[in-house]
PDB file of N, CA and C in Angstrom:
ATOM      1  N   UNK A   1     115.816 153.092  84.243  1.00  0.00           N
ATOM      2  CA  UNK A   1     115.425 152.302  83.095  1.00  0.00           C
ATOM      3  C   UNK A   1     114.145 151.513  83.365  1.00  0.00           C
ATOM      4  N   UNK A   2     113.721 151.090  84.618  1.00  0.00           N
ATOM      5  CA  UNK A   2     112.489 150.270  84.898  1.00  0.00           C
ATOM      6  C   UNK A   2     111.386 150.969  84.752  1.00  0.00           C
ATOM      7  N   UNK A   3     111.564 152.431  84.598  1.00  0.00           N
ATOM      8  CA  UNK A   3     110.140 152.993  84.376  1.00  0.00           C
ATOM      9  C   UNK A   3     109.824 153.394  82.740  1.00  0.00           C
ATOM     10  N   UNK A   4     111.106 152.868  81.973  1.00  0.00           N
ATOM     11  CA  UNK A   4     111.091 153.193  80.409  1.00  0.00           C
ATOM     12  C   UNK A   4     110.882 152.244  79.709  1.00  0.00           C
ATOM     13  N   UNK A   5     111.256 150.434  80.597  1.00  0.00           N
ATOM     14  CA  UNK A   5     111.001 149.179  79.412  1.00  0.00           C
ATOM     15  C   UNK A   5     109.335 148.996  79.449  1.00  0.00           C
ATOM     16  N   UNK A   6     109.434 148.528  78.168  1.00  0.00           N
ATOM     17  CA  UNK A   6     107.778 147.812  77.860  1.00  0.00           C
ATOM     18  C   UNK A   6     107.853 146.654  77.916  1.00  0.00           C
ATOM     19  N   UNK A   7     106.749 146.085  77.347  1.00  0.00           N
ATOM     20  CA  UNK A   7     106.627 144.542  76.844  1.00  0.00           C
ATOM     21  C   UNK A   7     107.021 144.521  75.873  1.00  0.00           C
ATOM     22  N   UNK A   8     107.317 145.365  74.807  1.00  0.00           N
ATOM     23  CA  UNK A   8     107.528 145.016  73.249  1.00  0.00           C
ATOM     24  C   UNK A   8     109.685 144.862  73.791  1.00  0.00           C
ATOM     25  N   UNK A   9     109.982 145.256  74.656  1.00  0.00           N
ATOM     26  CA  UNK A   9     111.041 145.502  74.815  1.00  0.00           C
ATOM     27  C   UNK A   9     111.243 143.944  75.297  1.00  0.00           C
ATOM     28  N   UNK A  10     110.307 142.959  75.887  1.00  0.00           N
ATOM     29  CA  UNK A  10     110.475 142.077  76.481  1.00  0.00           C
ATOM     30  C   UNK A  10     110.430 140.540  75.889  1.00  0.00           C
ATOM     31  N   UNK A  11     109.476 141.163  74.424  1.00  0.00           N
ATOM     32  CA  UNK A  11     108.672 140.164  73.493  1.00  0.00           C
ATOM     33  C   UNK A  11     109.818 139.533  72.652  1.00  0.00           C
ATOM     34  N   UNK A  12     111.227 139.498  72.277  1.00  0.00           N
ATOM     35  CA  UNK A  12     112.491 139.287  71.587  1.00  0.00           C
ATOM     36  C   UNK A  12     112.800 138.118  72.508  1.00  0.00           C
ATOM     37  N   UNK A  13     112.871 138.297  74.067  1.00  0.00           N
ATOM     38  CA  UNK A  13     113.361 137.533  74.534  1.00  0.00           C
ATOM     39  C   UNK A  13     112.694 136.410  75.409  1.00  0.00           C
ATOM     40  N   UNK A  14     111.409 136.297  74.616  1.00  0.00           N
ATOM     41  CA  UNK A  14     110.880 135.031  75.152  1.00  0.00           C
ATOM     42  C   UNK A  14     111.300 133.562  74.672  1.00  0.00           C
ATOM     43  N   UNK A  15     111.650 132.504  75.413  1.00  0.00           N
ATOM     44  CA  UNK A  15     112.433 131.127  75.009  1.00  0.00           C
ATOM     45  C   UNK A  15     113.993 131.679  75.486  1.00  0.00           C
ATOM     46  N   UNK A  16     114.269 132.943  75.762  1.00  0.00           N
ATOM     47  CA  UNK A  16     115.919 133.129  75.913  1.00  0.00           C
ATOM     48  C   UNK A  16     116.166 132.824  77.495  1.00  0.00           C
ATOM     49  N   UNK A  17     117.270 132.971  77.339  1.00  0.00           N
ATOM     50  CA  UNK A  17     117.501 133.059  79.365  1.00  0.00           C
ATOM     51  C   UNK A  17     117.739 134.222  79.251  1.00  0.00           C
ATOM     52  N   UNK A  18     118.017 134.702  81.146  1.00  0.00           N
ATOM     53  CA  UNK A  18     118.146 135.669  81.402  1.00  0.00           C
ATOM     54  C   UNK A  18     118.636 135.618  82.558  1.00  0.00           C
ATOM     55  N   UNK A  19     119.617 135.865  83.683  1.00  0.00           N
ATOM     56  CA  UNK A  19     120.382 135.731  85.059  1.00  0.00           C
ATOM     57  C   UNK A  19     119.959 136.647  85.569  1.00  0.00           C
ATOM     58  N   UNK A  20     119.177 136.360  86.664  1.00  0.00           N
ATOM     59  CA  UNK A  20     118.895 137.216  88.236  1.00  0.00           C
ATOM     60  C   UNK A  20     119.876 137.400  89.249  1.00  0.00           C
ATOM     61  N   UNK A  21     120.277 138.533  89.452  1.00  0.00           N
ATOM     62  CA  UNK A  21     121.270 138.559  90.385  1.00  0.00           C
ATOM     63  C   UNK A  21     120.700 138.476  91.690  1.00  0.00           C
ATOM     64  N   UNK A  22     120.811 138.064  93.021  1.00  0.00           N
ATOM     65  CA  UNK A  22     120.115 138.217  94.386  1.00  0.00           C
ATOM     66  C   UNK A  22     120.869 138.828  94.867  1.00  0.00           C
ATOM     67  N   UNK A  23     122.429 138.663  94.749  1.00  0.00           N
ATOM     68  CA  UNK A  23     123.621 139.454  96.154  1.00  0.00           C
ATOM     69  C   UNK A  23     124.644 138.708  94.554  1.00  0.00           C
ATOM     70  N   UNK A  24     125.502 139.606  94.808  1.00  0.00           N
ATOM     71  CA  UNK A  24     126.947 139.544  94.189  1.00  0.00           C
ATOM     72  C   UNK A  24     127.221 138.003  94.090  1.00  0.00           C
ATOM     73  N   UNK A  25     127.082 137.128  95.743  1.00  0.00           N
ATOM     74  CA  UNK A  25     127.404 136.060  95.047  1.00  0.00           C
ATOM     75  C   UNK A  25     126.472 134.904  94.667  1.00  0.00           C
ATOM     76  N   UNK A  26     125.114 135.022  94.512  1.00  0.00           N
ATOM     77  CA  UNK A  26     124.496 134.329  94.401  1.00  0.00           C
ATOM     78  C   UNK A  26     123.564 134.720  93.360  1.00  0.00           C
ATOM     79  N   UNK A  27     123.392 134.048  91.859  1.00  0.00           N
ATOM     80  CA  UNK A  27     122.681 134.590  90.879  1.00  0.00           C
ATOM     81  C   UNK A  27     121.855 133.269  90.797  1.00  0.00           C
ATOM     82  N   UNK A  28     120.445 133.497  89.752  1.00  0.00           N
ATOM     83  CA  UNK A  28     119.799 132.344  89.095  1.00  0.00           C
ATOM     84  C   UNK A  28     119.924 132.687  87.484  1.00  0.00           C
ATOM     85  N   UNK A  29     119.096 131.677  87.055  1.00  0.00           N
ATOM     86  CA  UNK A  29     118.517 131.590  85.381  1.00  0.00           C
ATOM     87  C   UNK A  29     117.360 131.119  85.464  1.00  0.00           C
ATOM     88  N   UNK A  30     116.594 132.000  84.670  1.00  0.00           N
ATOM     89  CA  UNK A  30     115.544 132.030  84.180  1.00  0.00           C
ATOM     90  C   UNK A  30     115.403 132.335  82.611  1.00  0.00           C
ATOM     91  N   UNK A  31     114.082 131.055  82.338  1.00  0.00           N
ATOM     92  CA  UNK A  31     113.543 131.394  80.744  1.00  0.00           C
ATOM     93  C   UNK A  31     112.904 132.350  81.022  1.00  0.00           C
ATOM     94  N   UNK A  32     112.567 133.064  79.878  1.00  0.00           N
ATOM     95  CA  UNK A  32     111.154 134.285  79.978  1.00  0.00           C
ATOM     96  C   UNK A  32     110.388 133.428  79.041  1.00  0.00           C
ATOM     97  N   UNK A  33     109.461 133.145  79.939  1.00  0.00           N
ATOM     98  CA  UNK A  33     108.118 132.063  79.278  1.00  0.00           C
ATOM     99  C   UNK A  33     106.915 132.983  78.504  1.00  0.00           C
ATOM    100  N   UNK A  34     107.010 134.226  79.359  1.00  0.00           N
ATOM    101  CA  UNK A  34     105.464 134.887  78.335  1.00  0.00           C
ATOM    102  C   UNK A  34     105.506 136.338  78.973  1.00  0.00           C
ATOM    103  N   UNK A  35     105.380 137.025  77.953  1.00  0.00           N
ATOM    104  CA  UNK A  35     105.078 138.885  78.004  1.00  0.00           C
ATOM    105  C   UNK A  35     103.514 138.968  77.835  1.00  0.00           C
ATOM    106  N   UNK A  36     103.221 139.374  79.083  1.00  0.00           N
ATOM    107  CA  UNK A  36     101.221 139.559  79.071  1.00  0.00           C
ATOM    108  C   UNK A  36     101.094 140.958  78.903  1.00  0.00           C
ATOM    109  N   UNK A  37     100.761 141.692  78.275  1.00  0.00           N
ATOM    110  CA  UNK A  37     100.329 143.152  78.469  1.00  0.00           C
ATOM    111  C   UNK A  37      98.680 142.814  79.096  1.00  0.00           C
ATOM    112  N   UNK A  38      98.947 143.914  80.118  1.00  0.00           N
ATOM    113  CA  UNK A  38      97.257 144.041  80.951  1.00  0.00           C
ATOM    114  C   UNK A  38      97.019 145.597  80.876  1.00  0.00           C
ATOM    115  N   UNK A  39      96.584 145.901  79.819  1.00  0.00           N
ATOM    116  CA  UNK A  39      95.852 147.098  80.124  1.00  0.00           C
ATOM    117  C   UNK A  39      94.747 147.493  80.926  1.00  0.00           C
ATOM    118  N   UNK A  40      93.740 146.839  81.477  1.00  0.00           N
ATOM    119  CA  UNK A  40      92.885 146.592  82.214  1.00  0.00           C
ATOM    120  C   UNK A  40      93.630 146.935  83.843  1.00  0.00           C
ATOM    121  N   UNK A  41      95.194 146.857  83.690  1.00  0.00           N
ATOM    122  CA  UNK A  41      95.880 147.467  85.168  1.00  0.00           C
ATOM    123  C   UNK A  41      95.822 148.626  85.371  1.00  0.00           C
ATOM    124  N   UNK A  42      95.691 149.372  83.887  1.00  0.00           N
ATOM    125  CA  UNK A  42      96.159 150.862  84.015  1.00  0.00           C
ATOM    126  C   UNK A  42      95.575 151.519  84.832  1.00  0.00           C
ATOM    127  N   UNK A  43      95.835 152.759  85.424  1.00  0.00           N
ATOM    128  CA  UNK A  43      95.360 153.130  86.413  1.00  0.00           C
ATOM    129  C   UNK A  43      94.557 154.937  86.290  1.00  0.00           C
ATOM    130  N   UNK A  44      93.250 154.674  86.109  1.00  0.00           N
ATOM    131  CA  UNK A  44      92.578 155.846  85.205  1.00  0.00           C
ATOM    132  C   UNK A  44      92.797 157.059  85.319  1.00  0.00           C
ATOM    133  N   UNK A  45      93.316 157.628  84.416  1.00  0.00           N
ATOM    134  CA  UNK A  45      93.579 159.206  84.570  1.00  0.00           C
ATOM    135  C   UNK A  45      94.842 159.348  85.335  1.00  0.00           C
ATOM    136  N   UNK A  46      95.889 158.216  85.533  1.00  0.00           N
ATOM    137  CA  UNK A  46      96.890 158.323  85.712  1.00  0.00           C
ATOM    138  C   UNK A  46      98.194 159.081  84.566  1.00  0.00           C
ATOM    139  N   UNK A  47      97.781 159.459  83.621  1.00  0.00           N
ATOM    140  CA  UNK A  47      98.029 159.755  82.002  1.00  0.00           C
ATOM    141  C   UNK A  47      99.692 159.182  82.054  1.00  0.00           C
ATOM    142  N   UNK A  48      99.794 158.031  82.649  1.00  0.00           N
ATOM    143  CA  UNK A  48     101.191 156.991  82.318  1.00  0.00           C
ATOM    144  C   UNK A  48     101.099 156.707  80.876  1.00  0.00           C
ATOM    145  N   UNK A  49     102.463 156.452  80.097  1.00  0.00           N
ATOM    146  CA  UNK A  49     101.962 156.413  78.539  1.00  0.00           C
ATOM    147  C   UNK A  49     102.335 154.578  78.681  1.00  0.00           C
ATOM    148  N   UNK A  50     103.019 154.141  79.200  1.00  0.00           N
ATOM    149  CA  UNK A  50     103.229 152.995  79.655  1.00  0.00           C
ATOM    150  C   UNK A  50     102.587 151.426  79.804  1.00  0.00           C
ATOM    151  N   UNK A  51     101.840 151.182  78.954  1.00  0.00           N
ATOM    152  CA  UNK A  51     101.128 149.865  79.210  1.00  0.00           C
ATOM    153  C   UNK A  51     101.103 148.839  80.354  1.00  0.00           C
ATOM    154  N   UNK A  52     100.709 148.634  81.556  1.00  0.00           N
ATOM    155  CA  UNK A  52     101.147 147.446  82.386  1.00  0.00           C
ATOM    156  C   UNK A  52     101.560 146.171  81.764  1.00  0.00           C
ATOM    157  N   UNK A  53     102.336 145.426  82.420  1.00  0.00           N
ATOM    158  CA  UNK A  53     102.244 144.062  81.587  1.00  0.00           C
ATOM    159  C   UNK A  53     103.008 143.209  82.778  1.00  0.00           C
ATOM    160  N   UNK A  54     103.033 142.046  82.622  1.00  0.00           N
ATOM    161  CA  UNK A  54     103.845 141.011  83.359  1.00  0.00           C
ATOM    162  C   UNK A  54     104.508 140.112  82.412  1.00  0.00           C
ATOM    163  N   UNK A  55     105.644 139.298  83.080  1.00  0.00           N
ATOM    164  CA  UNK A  55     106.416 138.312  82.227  1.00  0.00           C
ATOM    165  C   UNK A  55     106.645 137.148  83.909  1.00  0.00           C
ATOM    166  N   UNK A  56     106.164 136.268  82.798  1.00  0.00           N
ATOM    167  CA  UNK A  56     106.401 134.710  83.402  1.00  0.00           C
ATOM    168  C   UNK A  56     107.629 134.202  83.298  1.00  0.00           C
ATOM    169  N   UNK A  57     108.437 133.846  84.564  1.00  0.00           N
ATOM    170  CA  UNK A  57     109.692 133.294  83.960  1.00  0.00           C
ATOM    171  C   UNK A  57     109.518 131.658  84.879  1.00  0.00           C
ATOM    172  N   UNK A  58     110.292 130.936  83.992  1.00  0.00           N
ATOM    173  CA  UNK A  58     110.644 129.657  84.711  1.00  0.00           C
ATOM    174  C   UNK A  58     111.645 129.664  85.184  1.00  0.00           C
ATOM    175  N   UNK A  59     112.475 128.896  86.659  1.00  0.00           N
ATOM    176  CA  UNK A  59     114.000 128.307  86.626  1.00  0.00           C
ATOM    177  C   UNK A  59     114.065 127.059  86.435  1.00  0.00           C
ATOM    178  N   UNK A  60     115.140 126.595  87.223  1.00  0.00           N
ATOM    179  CA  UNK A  60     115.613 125.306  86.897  1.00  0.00           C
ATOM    180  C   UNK A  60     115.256 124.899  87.898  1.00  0.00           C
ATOM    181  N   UNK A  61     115.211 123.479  87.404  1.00  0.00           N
ATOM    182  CA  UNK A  61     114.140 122.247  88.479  1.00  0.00           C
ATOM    183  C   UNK A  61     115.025 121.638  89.141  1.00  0.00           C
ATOM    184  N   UNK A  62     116.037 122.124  89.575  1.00  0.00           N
ATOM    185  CA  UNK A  62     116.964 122.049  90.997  1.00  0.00           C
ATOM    186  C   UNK A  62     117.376 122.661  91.383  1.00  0.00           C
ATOM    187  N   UNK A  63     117.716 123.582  91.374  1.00  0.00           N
ATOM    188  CA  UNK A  63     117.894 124.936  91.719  1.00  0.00           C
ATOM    189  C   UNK A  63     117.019 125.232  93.025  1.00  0.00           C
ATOM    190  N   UNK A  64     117.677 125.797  94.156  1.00  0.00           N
ATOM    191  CA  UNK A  64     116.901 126.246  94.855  1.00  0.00           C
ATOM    192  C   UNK A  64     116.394 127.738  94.762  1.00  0.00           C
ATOM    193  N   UNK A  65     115.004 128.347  94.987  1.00  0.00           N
ATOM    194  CA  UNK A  65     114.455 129.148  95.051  1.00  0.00           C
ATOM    195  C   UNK A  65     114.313 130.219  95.849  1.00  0.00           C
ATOM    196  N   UNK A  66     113.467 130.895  96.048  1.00  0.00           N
ATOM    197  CA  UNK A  66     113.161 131.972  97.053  1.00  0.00           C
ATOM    198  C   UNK A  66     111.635 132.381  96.328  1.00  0.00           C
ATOM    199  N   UNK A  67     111.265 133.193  97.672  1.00  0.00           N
ATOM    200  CA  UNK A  67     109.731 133.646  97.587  1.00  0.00           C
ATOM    201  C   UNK A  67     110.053 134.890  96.843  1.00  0.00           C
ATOM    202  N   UNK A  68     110.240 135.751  97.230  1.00  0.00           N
ATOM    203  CA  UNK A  68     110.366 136.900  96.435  1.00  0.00           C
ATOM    204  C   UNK A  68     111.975 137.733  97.052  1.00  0.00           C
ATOM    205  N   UNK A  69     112.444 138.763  95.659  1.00  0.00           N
ATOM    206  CA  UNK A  69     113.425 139.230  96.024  1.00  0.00           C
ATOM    207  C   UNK A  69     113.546 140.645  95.083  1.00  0.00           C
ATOM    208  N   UNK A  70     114.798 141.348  95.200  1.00  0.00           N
ATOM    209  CA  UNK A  70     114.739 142.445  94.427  1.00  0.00           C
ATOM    210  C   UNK A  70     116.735 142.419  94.231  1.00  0.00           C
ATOM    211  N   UNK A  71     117.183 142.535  92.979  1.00  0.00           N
ATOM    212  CA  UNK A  71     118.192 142.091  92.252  1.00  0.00           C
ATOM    213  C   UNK A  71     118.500 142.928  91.231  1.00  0.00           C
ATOM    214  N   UNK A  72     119.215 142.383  90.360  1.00  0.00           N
ATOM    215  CA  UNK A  72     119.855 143.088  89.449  1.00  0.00           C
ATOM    216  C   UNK A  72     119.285 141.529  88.443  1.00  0.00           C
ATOM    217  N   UNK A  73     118.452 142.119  87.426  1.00  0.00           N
ATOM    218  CA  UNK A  73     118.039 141.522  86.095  1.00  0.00           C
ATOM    219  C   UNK A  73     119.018 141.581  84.446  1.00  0.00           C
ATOM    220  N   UNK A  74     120.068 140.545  84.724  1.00  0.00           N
ATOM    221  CA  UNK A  74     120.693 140.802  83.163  1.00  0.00           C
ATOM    222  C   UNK A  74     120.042 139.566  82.113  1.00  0.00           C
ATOM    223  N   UNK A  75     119.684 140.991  80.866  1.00  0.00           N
ATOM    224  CA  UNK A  75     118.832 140.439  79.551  1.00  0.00           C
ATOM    225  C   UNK A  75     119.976 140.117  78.731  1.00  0.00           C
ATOM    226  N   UNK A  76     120.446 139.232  79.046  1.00  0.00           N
ATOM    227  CA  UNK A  76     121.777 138.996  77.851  1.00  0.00           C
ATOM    228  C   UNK A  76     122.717 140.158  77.423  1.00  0.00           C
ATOM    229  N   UNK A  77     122.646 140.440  76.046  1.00  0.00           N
ATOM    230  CA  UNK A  77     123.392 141.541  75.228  1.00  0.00           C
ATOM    231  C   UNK A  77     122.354 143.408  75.742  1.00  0.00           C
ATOM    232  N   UNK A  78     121.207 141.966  75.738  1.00  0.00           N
ATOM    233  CA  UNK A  78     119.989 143.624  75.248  1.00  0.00           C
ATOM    234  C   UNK A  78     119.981 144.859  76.796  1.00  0.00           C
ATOM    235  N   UNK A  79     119.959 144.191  77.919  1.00  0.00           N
ATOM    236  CA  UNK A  79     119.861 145.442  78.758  1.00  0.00           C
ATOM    237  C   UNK A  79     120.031 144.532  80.088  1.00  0.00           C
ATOM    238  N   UNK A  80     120.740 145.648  81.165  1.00  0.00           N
ATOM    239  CA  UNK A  80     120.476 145.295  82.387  1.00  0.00           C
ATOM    240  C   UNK A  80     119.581 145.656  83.376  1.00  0.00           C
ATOM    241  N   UNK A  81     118.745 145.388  84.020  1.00  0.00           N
ATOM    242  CA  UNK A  81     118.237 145.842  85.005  1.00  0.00           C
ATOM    243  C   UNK A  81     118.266 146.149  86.254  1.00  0.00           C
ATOM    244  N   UNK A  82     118.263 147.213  87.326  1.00  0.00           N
ATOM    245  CA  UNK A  82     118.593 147.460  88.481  1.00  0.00           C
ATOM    246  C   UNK A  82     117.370 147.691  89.224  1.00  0.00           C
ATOM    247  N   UNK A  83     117.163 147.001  90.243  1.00  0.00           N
ATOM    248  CA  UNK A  83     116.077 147.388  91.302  1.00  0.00           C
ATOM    249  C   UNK A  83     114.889 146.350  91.125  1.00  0.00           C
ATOM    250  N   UNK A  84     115.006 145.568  90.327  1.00  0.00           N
ATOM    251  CA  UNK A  84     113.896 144.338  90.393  1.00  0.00           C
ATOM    252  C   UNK A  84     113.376 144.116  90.811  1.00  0.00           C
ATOM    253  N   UNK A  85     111.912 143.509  90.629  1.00  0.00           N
ATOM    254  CA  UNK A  85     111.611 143.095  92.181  1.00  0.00           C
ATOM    255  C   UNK A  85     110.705 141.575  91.277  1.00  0.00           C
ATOM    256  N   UNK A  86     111.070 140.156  91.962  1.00  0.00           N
ATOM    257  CA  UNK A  86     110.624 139.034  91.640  1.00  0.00           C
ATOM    258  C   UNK A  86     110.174 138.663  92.221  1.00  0.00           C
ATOM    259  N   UNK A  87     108.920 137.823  92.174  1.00  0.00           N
ATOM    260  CA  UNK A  87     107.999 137.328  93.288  1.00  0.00           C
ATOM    261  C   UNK A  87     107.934 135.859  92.552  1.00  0.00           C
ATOM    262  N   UNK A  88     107.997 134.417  93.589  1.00  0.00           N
ATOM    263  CA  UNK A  88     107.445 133.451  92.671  1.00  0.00           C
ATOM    264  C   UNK A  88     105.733 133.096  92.752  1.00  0.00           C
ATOM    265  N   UNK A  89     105.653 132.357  92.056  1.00  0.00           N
ATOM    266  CA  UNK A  89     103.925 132.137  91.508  1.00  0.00           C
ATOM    267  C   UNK A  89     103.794 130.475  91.853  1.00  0.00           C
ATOM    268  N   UNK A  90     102.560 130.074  91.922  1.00  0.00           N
ATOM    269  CA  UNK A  90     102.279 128.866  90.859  1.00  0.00           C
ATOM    270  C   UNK A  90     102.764 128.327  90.063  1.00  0.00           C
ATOM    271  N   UNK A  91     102.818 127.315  89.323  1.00  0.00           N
ATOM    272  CA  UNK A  91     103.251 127.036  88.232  1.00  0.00           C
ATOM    273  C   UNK A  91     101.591 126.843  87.251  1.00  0.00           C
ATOM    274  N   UNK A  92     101.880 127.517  86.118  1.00  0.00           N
ATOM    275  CA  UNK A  92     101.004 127.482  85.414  1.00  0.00           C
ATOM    276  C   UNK A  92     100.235 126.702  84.743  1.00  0.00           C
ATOM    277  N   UNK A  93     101.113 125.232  84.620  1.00  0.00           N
ATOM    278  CA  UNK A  93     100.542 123.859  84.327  1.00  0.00           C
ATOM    279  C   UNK A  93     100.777 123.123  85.559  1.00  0.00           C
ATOM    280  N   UNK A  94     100.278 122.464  86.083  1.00  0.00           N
ATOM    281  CA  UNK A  94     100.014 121.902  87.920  1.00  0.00           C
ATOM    282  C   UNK A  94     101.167 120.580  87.466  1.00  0.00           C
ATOM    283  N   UNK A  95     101.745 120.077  88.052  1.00  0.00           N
ATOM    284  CA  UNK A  95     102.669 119.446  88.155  1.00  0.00           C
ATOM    285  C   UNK A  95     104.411 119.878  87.838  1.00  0.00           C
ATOM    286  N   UNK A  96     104.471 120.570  87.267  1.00  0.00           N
ATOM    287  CA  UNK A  96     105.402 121.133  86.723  1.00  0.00           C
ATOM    288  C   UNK A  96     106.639 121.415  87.877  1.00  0.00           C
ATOM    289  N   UNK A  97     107.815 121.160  87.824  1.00  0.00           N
ATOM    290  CA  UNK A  97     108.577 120.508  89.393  1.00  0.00           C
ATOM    291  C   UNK A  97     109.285 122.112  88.990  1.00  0.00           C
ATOM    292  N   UNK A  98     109.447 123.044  88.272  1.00  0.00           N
ATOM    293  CA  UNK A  98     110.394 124.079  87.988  1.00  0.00           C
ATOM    294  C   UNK A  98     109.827 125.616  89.140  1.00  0.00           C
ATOM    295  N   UNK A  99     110.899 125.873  89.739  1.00  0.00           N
ATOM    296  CA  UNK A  99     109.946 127.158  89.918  1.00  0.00           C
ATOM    297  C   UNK A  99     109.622 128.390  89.152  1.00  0.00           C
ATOM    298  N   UNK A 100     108.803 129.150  89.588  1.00  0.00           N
ATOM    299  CA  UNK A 100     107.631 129.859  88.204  1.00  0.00           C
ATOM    300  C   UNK A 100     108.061 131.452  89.232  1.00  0.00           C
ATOM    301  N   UNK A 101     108.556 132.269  88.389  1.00  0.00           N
ATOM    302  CA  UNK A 101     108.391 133.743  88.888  1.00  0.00           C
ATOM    303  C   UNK A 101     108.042 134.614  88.065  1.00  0.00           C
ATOM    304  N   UNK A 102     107.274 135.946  88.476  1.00  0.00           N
ATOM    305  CA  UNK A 102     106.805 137.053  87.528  1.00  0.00           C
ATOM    306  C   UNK A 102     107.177 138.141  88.245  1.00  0.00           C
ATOM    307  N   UNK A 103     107.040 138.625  86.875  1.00  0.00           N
ATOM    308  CA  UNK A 103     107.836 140.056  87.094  1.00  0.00           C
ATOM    309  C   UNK A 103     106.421 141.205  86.558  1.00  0.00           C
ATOM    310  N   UNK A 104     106.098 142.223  87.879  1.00  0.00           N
ATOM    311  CA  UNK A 104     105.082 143.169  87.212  1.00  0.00           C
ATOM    312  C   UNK A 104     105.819 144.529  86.309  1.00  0.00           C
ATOM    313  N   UNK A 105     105.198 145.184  85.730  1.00  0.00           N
ATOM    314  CA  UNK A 105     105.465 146.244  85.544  1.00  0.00           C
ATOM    315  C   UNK A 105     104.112 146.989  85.122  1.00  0.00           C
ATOM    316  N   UNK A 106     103.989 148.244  86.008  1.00  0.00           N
ATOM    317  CA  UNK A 106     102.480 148.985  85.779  1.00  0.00           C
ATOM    318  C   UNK A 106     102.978 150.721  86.278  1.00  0.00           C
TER     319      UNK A 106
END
């Protein structure tokens, strides 16, 4: 399924949560803050029909974190995801105490 979702698949559930699984017993929550399509990723003459894009997610501002991981992504009702892979970022406005992760897809 990770090589079939888009961004338009992603664009419904921005402001929603969404639970990252890390290991069976340890999950997070995350908002999905923003669906970027980057076409400018694509990769020329690769003839992928696929748009690149990324999504910004926030967690919770106590919650402890991690640098990057690869999980099981459940979108609520709409879909699950297997094989993830999350990296955290910056936070996009500088003070902001929440941690900030994105998700590529290209």
């Amino acid at each position: 399924m990770l090589g079939t979702i888009t961004a338009a698949d992603f664009q419904p559930l921005q402001g929603k949560v969404c639970v990252f699984e890390v290991t069976p017993t340890h999950s997070m929550q995350f908002t999905v803050e923003q669906v970027e399509s980057r076409p400018d990723c694509q990769v020329p003459g690769s003839g992928e029909a696929r748009e690149p894009f990324c999504v910004l997610l926030s967690g919770q501002q106590d919650e402890a974190g991690f640098t990057s991981a690869t999980g099981v992504l459940r979108l609520g009702d709409a879909a699950t995801l297997e094989g993830v892979y999350i990296n955290r970022v910056l936070p996009p406005m500088g003070g902001d105490p929440r941690p900030w992760y994105q998700l590529v897809f290209n």
